[in-house]
N, C-alpha and C. Protein backbone atom coordinates (compact mmCIF):
# COMPACT_ATOMS: atom_id res chain seq x y z
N UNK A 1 14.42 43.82 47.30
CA UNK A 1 14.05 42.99 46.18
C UNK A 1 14.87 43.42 44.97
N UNK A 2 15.30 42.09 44.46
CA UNK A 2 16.01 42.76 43.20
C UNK A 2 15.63 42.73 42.12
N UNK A 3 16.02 43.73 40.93
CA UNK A 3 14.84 44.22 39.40
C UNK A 3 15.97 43.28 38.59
N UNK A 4 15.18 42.68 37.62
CA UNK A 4 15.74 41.86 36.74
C UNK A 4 16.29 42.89 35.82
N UNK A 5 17.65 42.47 35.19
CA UNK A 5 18.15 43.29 34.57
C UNK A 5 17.55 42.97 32.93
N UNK A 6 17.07 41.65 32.24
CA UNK A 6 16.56 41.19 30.81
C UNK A 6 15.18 41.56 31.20
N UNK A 7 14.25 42.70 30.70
CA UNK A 7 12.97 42.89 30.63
C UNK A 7 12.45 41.95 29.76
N UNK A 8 13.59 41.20 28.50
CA UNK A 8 12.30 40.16 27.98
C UNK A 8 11.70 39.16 28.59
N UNK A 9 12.64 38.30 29.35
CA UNK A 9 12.48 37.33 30.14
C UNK A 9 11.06 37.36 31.40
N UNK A 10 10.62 38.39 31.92
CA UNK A 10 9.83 38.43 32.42
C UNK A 10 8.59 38.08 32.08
N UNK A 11 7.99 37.04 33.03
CA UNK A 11 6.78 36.15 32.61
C UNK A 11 5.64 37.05 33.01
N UNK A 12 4.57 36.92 32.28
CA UNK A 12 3.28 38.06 32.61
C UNK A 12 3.30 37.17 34.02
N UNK A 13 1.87 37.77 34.88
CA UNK A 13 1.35 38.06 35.65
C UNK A 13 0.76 36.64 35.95
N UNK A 14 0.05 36.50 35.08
CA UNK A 14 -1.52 35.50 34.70
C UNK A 14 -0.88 34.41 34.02
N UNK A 15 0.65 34.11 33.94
CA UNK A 15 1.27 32.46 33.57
C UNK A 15 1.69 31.97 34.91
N UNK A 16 1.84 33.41 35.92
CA UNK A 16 2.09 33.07 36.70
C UNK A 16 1.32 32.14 37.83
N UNK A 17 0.30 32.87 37.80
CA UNK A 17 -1.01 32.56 38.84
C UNK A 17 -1.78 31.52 38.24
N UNK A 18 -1.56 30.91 36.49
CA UNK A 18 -2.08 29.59 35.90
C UNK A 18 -1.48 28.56 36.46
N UNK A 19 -0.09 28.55 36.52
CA UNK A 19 1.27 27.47 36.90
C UNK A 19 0.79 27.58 38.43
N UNK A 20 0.63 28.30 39.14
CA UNK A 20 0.07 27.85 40.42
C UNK A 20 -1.18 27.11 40.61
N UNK A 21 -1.86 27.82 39.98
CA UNK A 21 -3.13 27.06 40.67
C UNK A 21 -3.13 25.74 40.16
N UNK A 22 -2.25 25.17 38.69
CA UNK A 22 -2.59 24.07 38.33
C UNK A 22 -1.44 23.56 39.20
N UNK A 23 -0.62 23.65 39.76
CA UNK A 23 0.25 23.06 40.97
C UNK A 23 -0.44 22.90 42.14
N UNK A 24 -1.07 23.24 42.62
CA UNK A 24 -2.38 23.53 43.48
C UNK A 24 -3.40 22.79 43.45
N UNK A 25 -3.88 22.17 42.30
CA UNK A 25 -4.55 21.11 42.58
C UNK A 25 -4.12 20.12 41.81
N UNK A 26 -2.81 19.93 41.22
CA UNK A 26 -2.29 18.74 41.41
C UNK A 26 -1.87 18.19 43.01
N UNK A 27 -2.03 18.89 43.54
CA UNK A 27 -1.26 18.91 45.19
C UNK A 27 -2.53 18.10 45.90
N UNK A 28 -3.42 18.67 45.46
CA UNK A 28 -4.80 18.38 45.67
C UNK A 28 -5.48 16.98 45.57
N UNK A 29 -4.97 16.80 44.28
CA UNK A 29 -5.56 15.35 43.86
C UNK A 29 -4.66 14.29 44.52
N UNK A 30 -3.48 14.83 44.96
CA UNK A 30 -2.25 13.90 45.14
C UNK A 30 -2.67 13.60 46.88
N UNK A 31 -2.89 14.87 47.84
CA UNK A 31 -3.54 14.12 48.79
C UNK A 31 -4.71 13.36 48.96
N UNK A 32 -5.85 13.46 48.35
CA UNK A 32 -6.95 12.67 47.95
C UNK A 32 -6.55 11.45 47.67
N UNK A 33 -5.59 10.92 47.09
CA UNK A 33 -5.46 9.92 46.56
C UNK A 33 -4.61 8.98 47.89
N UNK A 34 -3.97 10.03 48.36
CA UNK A 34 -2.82 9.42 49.34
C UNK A 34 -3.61 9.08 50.62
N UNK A 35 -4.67 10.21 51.00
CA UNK A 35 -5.64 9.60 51.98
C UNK A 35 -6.73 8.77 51.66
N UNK A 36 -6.82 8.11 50.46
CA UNK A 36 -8.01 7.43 50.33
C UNK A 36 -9.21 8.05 50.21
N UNK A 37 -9.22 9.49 49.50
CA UNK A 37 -10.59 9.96 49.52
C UNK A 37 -10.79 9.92 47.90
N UNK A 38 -11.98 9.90 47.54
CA UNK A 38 -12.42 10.04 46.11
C UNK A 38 -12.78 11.58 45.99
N UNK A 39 -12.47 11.75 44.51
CA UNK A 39 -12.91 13.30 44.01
C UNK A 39 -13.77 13.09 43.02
N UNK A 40 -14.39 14.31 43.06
CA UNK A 40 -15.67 14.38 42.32
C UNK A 40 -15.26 15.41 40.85
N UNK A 41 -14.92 14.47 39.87
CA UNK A 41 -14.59 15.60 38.71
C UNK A 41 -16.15 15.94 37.13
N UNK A 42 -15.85 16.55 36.68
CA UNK A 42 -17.11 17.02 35.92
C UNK A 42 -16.16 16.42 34.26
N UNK A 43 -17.09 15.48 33.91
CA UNK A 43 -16.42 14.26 32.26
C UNK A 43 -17.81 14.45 31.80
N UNK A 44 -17.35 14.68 30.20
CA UNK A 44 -18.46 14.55 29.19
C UNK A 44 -20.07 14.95 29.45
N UNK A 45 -20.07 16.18 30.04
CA UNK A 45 -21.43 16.58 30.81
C UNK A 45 -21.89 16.40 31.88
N UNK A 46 -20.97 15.35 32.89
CA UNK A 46 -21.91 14.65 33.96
C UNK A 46 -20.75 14.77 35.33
N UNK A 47 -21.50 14.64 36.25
CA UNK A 47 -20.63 14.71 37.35
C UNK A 47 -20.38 13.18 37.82
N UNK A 48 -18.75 13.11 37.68
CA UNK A 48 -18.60 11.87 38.09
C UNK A 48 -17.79 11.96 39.22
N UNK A 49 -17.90 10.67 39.86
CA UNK A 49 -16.80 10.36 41.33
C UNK A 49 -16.04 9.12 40.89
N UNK A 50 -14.71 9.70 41.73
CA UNK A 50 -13.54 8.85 40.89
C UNK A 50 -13.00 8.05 42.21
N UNK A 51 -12.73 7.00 42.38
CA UNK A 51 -12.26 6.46 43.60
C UNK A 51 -11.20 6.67 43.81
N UNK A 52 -10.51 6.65 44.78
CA UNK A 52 -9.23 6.67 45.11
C UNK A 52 -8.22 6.08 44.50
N UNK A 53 -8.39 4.64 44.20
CA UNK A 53 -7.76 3.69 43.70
C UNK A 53 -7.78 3.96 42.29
N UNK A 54 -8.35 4.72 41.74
CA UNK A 54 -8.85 5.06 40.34
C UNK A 54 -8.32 6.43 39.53
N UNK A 55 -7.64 7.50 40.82
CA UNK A 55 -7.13 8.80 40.75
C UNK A 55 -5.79 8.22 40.20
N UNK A 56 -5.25 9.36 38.73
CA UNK A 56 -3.87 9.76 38.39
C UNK A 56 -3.56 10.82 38.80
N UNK A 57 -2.44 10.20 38.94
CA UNK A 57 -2.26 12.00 39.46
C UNK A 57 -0.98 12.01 38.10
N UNK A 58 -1.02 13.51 37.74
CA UNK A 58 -0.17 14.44 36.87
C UNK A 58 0.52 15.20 37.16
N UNK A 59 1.93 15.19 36.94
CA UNK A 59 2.59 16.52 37.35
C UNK A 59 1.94 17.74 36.54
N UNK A 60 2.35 19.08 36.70
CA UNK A 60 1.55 20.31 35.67
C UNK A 60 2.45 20.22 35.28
N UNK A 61 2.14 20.78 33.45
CA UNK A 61 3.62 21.44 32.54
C UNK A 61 3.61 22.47 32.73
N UNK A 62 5.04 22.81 32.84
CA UNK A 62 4.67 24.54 32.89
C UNK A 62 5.42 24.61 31.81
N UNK A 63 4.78 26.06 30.71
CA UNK A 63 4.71 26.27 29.91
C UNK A 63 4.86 27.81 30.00
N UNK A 64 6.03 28.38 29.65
CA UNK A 64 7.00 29.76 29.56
C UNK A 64 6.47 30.30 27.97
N UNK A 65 5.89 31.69 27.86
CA UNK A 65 5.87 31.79 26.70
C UNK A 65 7.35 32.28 26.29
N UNK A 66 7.58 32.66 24.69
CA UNK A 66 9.08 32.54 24.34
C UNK A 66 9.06 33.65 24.21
C-alpha cells in the first residue's frame, strides 16, 4: 500500500464512511424504484410510503473538506 506523500490532502475517516453510506442508499432507492417496490421514508413526523412511480432518485454530493 502506498503512503500519500501531501498529509494535507487526506480526508478524515468519518467523510469517508458519510460519502458511502449516502452512496449506499442512493443505490438503494435506485433499485426500489427500478424494481417497482415502494419505500417507506419518515416526512414531517409521520411515516410515509412512497410509490415507486413517485421515488427520485439523487445522486450524493460529495463534499471534501478544504
Amino acid at each position: 500500500m502506498k503512503k500519500r506523500k501531501n498529509k494535507s490532502f487526506e480526508i478524515p475517516l468519518e467523510v469517508l464512511a458519510e460519502e458511502a453510506l449516502k452512496k449506499a442508499v442512493a443505490k438503494a432507492i435506485a433499485d426500489h424504484k427500478r424494481a417497482g417496490d415502494s419505500i417507506v421514508i419518515w416526512k414531517d413526523g409521520k411515516v410515509v410510503r412512497v410509490p415507486a412511480d413517485q421515488i427520485v432518485v439523487r445522486e450524493p454530493e460529495t463534499k471534501y473538506p478544504k
